[in-house]
N, C-alpha and C. Protein backbone atom coordinates (compact mmCIF):
# COMPACT_ATOMS: atom_id res chain seq x y z
N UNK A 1 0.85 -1.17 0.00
CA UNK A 1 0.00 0.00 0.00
C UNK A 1 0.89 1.24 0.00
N UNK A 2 0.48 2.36 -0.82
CA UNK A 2 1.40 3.24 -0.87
C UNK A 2 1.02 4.33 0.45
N UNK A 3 1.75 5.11 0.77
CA UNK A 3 2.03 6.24 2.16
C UNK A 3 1.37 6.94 2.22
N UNK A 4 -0.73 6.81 2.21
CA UNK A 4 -1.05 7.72 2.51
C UNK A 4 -1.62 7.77 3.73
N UNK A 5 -2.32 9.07 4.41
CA UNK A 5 -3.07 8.95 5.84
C UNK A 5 -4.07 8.58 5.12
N UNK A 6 -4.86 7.56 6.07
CA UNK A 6 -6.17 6.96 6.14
C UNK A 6 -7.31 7.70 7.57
N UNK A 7 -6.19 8.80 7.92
CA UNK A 7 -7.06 9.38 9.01
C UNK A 7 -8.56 9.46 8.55
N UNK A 8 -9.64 10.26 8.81
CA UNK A 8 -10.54 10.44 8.40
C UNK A 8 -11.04 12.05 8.61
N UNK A 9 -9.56 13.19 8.85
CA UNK A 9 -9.27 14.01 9.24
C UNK A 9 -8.06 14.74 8.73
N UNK A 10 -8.14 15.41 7.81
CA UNK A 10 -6.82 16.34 7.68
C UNK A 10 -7.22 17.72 8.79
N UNK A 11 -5.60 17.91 9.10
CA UNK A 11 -5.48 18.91 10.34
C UNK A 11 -6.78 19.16 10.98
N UNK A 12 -7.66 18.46 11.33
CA UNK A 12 -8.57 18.15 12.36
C UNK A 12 -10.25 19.14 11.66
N UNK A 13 -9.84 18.91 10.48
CA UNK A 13 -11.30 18.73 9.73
C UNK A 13 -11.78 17.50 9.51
N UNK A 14 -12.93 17.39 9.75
CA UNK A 14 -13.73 16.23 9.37
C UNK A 14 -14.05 15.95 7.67
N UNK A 15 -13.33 14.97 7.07
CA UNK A 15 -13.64 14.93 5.41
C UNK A 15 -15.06 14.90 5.18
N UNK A 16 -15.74 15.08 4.65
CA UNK A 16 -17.26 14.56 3.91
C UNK A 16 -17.44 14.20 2.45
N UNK A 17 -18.03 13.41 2.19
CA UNK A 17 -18.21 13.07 1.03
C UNK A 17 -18.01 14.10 -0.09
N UNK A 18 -18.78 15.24 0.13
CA UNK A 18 -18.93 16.88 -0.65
C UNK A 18 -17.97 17.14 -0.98
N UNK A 19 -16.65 16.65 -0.22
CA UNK A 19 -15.52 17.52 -0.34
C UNK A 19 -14.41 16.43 -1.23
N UNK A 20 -14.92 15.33 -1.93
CA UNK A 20 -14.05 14.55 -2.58
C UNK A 20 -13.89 14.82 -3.80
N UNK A 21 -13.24 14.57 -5.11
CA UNK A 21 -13.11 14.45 -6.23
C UNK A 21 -14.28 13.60 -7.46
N UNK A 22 -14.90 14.00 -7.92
CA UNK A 22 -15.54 13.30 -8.76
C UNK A 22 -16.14 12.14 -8.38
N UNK A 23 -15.53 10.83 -8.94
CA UNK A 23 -16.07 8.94 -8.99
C UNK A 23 -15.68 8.97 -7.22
N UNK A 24 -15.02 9.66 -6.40
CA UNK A 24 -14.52 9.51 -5.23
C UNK A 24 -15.78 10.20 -4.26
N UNK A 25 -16.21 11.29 -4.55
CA UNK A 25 -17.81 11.45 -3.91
C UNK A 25 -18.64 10.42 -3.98
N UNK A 26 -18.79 10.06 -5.77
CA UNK A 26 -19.61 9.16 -5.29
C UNK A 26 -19.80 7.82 -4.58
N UNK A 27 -18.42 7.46 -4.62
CA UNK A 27 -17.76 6.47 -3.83
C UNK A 27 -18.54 6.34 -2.57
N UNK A 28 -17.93 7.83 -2.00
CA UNK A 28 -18.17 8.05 -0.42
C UNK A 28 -20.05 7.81 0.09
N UNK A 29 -21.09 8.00 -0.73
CA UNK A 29 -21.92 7.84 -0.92
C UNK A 29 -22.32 6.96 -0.71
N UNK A 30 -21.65 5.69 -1.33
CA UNK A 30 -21.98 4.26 -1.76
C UNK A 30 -21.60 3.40 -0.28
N UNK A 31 -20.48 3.89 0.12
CA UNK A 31 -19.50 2.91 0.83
C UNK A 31 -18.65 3.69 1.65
N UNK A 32 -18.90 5.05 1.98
CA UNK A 32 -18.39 5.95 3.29
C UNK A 32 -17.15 6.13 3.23
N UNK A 33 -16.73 7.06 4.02
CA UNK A 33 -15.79 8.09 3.54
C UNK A 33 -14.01 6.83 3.89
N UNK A 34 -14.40 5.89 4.81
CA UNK A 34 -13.00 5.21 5.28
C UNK A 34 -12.98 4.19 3.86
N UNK A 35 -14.08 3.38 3.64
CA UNK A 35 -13.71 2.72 2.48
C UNK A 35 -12.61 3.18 1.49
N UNK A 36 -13.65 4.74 0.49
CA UNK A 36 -12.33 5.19 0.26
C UNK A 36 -11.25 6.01 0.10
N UNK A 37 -10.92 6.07 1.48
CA UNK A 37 -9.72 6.51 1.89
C UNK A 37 -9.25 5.19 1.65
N UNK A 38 -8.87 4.37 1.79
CA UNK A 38 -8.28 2.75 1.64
C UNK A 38 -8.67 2.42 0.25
N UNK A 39 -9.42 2.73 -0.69
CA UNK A 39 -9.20 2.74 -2.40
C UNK A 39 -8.48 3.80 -2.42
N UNK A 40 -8.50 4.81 -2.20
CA UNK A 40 -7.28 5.46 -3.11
C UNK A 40 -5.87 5.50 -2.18
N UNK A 41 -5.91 5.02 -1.25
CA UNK A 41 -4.36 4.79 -1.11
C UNK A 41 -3.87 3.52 -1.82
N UNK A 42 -4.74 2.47 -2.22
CA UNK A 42 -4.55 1.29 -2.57
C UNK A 42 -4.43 1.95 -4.09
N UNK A 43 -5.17 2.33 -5.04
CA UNK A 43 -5.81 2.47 -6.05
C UNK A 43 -5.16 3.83 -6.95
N UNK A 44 -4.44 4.94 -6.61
CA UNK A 44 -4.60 5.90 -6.42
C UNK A 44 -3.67 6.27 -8.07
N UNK A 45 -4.13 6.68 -9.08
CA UNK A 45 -3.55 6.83 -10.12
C UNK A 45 -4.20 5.76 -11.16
N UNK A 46 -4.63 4.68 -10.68
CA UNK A 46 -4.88 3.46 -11.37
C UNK A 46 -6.03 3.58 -12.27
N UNK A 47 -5.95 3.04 -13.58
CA UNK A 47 -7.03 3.02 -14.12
C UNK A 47 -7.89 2.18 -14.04
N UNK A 48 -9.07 2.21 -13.79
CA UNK A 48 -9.99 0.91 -13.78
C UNK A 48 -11.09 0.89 -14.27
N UNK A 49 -10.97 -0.69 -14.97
CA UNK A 49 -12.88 -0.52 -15.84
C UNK A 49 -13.48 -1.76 -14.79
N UNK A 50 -14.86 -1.81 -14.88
CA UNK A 50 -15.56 -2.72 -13.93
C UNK A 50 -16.75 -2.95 -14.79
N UNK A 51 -16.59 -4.63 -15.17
CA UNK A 51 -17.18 -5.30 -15.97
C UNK A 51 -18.48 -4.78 -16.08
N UNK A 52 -19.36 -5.31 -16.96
CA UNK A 52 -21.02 -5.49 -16.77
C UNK A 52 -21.11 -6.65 -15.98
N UNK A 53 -20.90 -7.44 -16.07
CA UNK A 53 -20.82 -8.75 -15.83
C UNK A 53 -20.50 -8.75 -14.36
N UNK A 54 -21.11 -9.06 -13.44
CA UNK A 54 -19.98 -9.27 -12.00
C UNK A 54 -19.60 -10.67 -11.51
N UNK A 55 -20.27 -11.66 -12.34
CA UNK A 55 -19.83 -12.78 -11.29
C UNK A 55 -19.19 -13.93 -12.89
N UNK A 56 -18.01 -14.52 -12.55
CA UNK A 56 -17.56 -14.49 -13.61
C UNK A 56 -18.22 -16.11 -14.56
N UNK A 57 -17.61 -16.59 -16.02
CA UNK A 57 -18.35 -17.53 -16.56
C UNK A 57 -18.33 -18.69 -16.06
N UNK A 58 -17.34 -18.75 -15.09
CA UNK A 58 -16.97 -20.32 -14.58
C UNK A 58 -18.12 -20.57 -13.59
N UNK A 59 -18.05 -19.36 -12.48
CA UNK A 59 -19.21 -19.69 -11.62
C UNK A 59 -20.61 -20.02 -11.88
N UNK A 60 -20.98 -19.04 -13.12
CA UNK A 60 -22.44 -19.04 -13.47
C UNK A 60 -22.53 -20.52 -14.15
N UNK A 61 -21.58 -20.78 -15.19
CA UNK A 61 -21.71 -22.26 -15.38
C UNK A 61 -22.03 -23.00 -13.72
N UNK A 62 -20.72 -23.33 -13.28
CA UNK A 62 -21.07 -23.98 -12.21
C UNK A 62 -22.23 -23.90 -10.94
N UNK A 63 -22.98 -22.64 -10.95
CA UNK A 63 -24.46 -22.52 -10.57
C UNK A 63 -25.29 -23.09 -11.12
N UNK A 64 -25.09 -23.29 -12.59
CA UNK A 64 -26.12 -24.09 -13.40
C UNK A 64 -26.41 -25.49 -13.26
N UNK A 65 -24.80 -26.04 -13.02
CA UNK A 65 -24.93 -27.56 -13.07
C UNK A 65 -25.65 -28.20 -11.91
């Protein structure tokens, strides 16, 4: 994981969702402000696409059988 604070507080402001970046508000929305703080220290630069699909072909086969 790269070096960032995961506080939930810079210099003793409280973050809020309002105050994030774009896909990262709505993030905070979804899944609260610590989630991601811990995606973008994990995540942070990274590009990412997220299937249509969520559960992958092997399983859904194997649900079937």
């Amino acid at each position: 994981m790269r070096g960032v604070c995961l506080m939930p507080t810079i210099d003793n402001v409280k973050i809020k969702g309002e105050y994030l970046n774009g896909a990262y508000s709505e993030l905070a929305a979804l899944l609260g402000i610590d989630a991601v703080l811990k995606i973008h220290s994990k995540y942070r630069g990274t590009q990412m696409f997220f299937p249509v699909e969520l559960f992958s072909r092997e399983f859904i086969v194997k649900q079937i059988r």
